[in-house]
PDB file of N, CA and C in Angstrom:
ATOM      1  N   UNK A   1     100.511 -55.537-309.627  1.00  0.00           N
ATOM      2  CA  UNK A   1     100.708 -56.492-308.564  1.00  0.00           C
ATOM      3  C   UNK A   1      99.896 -57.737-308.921  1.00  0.00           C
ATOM      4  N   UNK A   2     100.141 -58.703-308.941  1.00  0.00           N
ATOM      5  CA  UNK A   2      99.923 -60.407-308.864  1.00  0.00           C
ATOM      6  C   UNK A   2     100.162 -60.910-308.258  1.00  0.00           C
ATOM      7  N   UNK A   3      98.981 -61.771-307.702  1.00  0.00           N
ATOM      8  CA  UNK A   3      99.019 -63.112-306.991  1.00  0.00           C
ATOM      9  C   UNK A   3      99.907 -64.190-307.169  1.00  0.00           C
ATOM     10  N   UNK A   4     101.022 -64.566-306.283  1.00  0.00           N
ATOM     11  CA  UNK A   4     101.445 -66.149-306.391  1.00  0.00           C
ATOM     12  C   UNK A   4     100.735 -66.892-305.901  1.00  0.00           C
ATOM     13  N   UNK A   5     100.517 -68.043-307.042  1.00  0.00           N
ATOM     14  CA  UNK A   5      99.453 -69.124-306.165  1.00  0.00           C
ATOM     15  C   UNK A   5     100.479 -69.822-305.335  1.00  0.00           C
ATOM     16  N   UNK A   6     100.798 -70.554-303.731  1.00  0.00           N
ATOM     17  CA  UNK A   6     101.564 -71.118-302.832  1.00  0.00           C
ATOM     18  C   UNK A   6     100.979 -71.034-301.778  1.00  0.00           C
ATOM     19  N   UNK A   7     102.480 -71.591-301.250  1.00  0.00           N
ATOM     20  CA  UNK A   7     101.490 -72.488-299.654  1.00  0.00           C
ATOM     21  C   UNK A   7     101.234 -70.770-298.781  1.00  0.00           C
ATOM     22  N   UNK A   8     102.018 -69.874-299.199  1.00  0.00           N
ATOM     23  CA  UNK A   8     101.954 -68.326-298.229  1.00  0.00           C
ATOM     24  C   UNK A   8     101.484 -67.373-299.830  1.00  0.00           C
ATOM     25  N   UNK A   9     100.981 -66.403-298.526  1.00  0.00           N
ATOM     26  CA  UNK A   9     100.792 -65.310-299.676  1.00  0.00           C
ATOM     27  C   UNK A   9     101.524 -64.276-300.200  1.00  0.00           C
ATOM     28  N   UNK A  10     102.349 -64.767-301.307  1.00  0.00           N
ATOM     29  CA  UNK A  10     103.461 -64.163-302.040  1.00  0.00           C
ATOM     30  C   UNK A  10     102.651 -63.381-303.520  1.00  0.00           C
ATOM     31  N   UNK A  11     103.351 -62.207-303.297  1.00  0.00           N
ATOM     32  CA  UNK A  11     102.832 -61.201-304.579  1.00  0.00           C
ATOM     33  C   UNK A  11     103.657 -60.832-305.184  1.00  0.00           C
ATOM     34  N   UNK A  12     103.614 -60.705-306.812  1.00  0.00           N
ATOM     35  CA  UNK A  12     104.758 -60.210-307.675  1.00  0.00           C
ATOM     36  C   UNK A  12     104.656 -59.021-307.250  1.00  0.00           C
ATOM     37  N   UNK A  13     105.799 -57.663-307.394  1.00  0.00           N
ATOM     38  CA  UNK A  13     105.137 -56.695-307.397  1.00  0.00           C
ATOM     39  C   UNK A  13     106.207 -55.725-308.761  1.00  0.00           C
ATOM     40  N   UNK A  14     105.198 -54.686-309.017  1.00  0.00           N
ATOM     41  CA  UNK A  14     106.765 -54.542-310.030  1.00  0.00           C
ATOM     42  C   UNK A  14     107.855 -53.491-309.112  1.00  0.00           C
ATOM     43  N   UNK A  15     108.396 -52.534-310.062  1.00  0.00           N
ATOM     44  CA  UNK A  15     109.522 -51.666-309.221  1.00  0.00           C
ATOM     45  C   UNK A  15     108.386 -50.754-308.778  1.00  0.00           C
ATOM     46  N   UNK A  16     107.386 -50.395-309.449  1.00  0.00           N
ATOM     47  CA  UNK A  16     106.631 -49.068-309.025  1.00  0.00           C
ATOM     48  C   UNK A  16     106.015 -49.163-307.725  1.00  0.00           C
ATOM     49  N   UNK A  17     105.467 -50.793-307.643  1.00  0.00           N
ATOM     50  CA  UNK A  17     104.816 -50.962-306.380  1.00  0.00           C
ATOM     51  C   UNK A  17     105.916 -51.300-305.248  1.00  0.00           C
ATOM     52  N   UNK A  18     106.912 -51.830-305.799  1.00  0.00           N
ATOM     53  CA  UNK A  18     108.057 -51.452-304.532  1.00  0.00           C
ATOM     54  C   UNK A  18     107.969 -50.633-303.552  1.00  0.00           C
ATOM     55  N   UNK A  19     108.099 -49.285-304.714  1.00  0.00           N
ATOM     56  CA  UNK A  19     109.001 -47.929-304.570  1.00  0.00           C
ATOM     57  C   UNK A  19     107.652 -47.438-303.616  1.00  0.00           C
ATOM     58  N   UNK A  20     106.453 -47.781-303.726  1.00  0.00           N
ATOM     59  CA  UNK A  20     105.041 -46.884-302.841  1.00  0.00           C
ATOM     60  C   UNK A  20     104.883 -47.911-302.013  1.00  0.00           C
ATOM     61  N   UNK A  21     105.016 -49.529-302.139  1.00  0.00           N
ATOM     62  CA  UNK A  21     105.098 -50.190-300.700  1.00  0.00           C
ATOM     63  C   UNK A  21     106.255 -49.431-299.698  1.00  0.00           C
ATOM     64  N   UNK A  22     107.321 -49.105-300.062  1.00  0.00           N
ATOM     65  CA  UNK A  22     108.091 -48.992-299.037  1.00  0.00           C
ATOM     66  C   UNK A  22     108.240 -47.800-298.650  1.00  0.00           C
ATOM     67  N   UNK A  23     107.448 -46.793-299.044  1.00  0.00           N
ATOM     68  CA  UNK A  23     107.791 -45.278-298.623  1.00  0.00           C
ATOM     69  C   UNK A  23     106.683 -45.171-297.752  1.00  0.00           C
ATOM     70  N   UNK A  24     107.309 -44.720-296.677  1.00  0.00           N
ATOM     71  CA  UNK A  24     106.200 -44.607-295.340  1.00  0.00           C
ATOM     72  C   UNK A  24     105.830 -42.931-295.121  1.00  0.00           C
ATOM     73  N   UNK A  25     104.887 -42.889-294.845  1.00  0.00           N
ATOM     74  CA  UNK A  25     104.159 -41.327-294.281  1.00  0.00           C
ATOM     75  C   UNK A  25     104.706 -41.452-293.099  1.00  0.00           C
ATOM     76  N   UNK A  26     104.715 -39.715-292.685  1.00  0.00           N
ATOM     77  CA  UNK A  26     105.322 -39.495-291.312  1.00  0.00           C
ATOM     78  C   UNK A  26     104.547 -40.362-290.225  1.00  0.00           C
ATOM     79  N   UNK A  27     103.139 -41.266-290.188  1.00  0.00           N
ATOM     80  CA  UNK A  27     102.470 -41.197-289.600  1.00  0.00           C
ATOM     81  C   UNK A  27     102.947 -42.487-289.171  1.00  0.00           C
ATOM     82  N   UNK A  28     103.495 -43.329-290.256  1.00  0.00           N
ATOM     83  CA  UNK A  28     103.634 -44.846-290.173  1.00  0.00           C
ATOM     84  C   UNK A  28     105.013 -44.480-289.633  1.00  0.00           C
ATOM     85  N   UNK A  29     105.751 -43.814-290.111  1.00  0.00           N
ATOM     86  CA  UNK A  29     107.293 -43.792-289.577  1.00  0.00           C
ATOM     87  C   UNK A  29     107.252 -43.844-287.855  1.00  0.00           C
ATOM     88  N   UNK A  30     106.724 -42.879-287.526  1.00  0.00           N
ATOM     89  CA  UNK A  30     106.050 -42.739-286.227  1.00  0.00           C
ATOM     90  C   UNK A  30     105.823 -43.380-285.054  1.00  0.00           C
ATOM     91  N   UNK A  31     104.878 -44.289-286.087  1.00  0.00           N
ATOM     92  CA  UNK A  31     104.046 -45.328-285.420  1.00  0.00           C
ATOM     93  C   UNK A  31     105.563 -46.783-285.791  1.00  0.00           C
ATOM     94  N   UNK A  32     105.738 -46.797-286.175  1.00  0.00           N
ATOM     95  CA  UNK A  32     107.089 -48.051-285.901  1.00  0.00           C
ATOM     96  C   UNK A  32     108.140 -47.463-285.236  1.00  0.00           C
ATOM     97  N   UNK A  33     108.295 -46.169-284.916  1.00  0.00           N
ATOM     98  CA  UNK A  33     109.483 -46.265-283.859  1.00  0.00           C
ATOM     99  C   UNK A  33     108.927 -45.766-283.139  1.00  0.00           C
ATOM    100  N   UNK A  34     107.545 -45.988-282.165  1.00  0.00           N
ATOM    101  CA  UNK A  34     107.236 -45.582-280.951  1.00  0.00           C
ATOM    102  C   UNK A  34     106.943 -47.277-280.613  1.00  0.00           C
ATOM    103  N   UNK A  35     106.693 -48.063-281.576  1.00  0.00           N
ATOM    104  CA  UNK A  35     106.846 -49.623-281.588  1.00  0.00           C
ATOM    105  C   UNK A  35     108.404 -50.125-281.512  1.00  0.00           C
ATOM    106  N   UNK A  36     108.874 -49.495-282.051  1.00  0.00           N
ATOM    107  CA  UNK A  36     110.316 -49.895-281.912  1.00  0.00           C
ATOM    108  C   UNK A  36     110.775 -49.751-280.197  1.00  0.00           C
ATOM    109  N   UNK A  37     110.499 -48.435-279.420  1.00  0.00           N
ATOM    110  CA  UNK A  37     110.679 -47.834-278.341  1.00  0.00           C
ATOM    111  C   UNK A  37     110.327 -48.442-277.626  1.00  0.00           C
ATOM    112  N   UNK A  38     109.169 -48.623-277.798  1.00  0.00           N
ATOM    113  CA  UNK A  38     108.366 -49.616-276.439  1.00  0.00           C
ATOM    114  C   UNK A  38     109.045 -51.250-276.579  1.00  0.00           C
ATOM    115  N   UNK A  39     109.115 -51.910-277.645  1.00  0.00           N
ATOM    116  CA  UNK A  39     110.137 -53.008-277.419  1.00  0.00           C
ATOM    117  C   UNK A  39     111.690 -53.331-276.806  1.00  0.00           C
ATOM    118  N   UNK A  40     112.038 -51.853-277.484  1.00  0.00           N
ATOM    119  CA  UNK A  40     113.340 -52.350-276.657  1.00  0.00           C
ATOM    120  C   UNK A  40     112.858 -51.383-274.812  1.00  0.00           C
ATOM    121  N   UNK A  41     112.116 -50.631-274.404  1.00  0.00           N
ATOM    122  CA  UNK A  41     111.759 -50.739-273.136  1.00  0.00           C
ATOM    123  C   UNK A  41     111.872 -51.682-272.411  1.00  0.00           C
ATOM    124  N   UNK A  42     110.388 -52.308-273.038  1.00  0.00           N
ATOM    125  CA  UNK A  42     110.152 -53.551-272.477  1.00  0.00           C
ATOM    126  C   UNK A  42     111.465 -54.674-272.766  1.00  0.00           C
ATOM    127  N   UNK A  43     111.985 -54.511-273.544  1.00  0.00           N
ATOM    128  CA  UNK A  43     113.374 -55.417-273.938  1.00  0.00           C
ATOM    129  C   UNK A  43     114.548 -55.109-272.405  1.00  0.00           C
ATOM    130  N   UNK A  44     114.769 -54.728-272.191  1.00  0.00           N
ATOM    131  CA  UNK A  44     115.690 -53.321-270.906  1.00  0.00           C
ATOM    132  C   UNK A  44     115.083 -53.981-269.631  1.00  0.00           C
ATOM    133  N   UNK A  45     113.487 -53.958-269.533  1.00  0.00           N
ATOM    134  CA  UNK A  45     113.429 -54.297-268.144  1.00  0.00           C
ATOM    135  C   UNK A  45     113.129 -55.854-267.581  1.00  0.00           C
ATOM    136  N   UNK A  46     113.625 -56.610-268.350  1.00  0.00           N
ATOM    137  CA  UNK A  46     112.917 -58.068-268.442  1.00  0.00           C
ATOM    138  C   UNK A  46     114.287 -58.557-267.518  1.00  0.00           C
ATOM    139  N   UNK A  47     113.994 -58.998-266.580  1.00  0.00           N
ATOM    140  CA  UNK A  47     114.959 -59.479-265.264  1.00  0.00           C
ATOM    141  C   UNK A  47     114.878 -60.993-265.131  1.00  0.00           C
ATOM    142  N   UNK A  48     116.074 -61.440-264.962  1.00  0.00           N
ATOM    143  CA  UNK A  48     116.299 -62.697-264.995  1.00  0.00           C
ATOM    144  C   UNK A  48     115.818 -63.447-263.619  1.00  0.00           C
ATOM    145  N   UNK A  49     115.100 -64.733-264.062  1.00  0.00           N
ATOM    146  CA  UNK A  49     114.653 -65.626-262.767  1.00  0.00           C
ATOM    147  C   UNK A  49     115.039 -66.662-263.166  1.00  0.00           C
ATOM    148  N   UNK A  50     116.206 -66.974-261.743  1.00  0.00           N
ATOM    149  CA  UNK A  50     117.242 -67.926-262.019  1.00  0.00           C
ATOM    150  C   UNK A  50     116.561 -69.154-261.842  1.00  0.00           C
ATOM    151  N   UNK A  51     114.700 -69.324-261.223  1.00  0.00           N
ATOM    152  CA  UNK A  51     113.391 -70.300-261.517  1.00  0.00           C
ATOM    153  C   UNK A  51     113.161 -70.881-262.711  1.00  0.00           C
ATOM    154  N   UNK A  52     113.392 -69.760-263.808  1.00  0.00           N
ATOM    155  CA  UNK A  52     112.934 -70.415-265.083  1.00  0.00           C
ATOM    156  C   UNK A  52     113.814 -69.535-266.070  1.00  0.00           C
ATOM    157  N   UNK A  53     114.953 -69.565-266.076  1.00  0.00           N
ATOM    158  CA  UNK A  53     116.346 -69.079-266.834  1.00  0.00           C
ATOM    159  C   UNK A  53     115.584 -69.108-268.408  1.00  0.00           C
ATOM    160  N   UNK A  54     114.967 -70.046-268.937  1.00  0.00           N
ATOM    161  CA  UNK A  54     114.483 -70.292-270.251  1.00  0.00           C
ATOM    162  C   UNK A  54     113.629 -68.874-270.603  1.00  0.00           C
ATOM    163  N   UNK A  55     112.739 -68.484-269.270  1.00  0.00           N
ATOM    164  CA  UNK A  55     111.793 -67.719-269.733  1.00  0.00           C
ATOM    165  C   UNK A  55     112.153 -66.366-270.093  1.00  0.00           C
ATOM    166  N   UNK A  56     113.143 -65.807-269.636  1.00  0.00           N
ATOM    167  CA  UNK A  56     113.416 -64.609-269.645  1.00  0.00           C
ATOM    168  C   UNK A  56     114.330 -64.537-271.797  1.00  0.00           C
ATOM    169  N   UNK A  57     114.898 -65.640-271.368  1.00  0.00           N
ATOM    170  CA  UNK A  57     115.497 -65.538-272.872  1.00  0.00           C
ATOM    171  C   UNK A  57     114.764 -65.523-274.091  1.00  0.00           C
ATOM    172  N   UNK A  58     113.833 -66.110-273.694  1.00  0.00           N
ATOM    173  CA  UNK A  58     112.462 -65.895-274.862  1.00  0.00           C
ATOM    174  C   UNK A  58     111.680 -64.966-275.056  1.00  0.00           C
ATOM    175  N   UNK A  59     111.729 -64.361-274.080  1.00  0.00           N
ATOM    176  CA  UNK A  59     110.987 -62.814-273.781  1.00  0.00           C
ATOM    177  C   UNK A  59     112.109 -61.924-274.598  1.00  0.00           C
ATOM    178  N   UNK A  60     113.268 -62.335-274.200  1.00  0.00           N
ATOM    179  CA  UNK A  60     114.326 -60.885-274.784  1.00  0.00           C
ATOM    180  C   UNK A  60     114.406 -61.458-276.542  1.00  0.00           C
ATOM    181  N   UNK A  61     114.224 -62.892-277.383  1.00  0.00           N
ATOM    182  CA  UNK A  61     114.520 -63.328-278.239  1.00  0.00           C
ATOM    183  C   UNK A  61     113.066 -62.777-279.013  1.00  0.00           C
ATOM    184  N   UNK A  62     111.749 -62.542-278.358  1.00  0.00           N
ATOM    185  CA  UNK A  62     110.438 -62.381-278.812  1.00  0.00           C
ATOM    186  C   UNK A  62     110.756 -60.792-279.237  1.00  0.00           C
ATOM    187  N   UNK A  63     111.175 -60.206-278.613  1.00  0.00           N
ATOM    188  CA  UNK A  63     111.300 -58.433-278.305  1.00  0.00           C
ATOM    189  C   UNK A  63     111.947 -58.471-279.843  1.00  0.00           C
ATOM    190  N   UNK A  64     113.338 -59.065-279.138  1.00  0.00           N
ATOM    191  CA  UNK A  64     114.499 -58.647-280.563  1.00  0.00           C
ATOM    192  C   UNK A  64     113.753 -58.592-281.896  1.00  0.00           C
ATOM    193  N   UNK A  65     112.815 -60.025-281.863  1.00  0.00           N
ATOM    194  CA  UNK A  65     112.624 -60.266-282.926  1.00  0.00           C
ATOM    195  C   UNK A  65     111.744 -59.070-283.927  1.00  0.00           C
ATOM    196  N   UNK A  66     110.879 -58.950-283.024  1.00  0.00           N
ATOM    197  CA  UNK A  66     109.939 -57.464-282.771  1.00  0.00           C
ATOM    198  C   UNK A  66     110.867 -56.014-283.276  1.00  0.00           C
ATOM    199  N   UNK A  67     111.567 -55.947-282.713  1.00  0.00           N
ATOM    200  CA  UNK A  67     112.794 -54.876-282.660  1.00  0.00           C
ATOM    201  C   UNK A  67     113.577 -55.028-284.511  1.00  0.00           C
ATOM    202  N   UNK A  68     113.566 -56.110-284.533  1.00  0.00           N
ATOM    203  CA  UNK A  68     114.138 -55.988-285.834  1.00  0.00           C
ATOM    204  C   UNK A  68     113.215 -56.087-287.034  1.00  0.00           C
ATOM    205  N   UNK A  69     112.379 -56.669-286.905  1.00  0.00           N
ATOM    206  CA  UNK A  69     111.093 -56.233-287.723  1.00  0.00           C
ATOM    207  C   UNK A  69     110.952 -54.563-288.260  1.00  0.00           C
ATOM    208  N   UNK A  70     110.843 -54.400-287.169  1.00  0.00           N
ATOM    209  CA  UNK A  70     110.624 -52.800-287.157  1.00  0.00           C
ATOM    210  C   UNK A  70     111.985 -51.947-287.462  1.00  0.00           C
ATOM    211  N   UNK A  71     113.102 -52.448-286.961  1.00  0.00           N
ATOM    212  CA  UNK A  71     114.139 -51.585-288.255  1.00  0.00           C
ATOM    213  C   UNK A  71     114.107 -51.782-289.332  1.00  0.00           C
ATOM    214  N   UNK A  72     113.893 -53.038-289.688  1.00  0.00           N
ATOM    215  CA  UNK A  72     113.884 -53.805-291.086  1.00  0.00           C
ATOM    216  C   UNK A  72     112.471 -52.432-291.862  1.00  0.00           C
ATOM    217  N   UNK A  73     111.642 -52.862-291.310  1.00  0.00           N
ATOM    218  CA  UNK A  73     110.314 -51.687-292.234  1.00  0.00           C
ATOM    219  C   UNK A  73     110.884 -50.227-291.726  1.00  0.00           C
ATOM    220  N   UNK A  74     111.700 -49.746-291.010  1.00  0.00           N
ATOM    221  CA  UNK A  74     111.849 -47.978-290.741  1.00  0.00           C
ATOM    222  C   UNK A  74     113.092 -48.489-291.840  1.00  0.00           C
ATOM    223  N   UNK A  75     113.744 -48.919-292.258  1.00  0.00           N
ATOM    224  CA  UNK A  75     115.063 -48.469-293.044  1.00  0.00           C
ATOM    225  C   UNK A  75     114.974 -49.082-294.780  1.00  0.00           C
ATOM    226  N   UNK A  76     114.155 -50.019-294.900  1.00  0.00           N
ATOM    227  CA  UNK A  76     113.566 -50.693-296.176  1.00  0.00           C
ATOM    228  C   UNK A  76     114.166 -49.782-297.141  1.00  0.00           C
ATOM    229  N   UNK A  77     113.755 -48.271-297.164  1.00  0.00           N
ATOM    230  CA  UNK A  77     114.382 -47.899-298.473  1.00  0.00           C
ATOM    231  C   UNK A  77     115.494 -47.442-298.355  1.00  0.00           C
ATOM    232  N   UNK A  78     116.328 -47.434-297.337  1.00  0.00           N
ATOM    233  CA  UNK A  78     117.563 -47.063-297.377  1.00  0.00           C
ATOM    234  C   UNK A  78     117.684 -46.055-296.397  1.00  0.00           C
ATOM    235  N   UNK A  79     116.317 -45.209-296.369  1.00  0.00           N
ATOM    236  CA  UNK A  79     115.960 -44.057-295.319  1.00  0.00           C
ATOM    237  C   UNK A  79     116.766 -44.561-293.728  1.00  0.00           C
ATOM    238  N   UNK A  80     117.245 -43.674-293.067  1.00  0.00           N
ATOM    239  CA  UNK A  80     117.343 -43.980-291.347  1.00  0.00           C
ATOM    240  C   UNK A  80     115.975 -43.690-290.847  1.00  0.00           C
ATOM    241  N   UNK A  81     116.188 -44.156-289.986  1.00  0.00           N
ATOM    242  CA  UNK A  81     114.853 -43.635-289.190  1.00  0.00           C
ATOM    243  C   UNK A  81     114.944 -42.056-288.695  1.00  0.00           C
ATOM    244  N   UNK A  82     113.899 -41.491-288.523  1.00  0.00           N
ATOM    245  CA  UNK A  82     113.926 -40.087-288.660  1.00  0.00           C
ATOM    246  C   UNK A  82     113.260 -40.206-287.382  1.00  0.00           C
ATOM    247  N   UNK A  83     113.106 -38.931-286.323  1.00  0.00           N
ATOM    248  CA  UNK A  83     112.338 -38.477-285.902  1.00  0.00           C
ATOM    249  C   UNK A  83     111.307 -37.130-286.144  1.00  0.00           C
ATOM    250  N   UNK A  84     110.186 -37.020-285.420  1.00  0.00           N
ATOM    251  CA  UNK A  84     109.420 -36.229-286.089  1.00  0.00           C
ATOM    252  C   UNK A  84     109.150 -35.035-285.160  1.00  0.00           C
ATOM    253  N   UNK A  85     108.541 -33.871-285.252  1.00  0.00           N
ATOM    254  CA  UNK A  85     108.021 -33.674-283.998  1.00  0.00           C
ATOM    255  C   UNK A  85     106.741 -33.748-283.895  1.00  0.00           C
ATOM    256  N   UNK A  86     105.844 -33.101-283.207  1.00  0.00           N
ATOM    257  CA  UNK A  86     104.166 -33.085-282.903  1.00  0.00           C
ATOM    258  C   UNK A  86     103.590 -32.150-284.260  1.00  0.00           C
ATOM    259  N   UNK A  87     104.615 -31.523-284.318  1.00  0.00           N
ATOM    260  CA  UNK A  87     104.187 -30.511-285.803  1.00  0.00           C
ATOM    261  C   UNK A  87     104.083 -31.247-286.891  1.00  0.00           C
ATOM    262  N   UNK A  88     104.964 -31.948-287.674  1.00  0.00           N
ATOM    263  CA  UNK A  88     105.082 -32.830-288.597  1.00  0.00           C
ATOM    264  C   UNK A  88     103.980 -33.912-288.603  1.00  0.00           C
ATOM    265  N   UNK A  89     103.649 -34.193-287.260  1.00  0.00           N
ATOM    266  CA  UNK A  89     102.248 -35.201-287.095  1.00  0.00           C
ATOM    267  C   UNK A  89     101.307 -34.856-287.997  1.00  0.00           C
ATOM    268  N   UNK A  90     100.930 -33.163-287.372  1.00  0.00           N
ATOM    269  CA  UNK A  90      99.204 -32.745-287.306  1.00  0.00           C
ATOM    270  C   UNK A  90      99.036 -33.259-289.146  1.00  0.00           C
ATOM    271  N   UNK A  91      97.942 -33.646-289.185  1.00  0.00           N
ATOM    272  CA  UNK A  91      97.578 -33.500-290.785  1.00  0.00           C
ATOM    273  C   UNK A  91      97.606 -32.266-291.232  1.00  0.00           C
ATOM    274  N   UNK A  92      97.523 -32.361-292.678  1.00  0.00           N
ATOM    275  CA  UNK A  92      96.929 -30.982-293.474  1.00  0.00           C
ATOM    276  C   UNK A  92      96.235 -30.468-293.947  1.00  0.00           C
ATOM    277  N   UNK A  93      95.558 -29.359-293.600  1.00  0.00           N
ATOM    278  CA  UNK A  93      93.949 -28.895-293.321  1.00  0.00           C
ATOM    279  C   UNK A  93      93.538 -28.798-294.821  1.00  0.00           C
ATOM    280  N   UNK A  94      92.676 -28.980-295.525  1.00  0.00           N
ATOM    281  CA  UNK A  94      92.360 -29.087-296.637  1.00  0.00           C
ATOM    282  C   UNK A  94      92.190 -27.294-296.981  1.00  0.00           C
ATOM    283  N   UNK A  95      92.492 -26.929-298.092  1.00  0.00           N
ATOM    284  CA  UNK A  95      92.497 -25.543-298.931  1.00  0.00           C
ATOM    285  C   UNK A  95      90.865 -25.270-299.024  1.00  0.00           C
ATOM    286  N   UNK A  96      90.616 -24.284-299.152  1.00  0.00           N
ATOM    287  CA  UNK A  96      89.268 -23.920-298.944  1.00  0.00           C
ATOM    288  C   UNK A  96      89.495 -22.740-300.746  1.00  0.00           C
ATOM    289  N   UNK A  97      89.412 -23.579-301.699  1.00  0.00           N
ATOM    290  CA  UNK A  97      88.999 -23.276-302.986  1.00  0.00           C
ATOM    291  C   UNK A  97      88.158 -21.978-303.371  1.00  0.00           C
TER     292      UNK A  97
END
């Protein structure tokens, strides 16, 4: 991995660091679609006030944006998003040698 020097922080990366940037542990998978969940929630209950018509659309345009972020990183390698259960969470107890 290398630094691009620019106005943002852009990194070469090769295929290898691809392939381990984009593979997520159950933990991260998890954790972006309980982020995913709670956006489109909160996306669902945002009620229109015909006071300030602007505001509500920015709220649902902020969410989306949020919302697609987060499919964009749950599907990156091609994977669907999975669900997990509470089992698949727990870590794994280290072997006693």
């Amino acid at each position: 991995m290398q630094r691009v020097e620019n106005v943002f922080s852009t990194f070469e990366l090769t295929t290898e660091d691809l392939t381990f940037a984009r593979t997520l542990t159950p933990f991260q998978r998890a954790y972006y679609q309980t982020l995913l969940s709670s956006a489109a929630e909160e996306k669902l209950s945002i009620e229109f006030d015909p006071e300030h018509p602007l505001l509500s659309a920015r709220q649902e345009a902020y969410l989306r944006g949020q919302m697609d972020i987060l499919n964009m990183l749950l599907a990156e390698n091609g994977d669907r998003p999975q669900r997990y259960s509470a089992q698949d969470l727990v870590p794994p107890q280290p072997s006693n040698i």
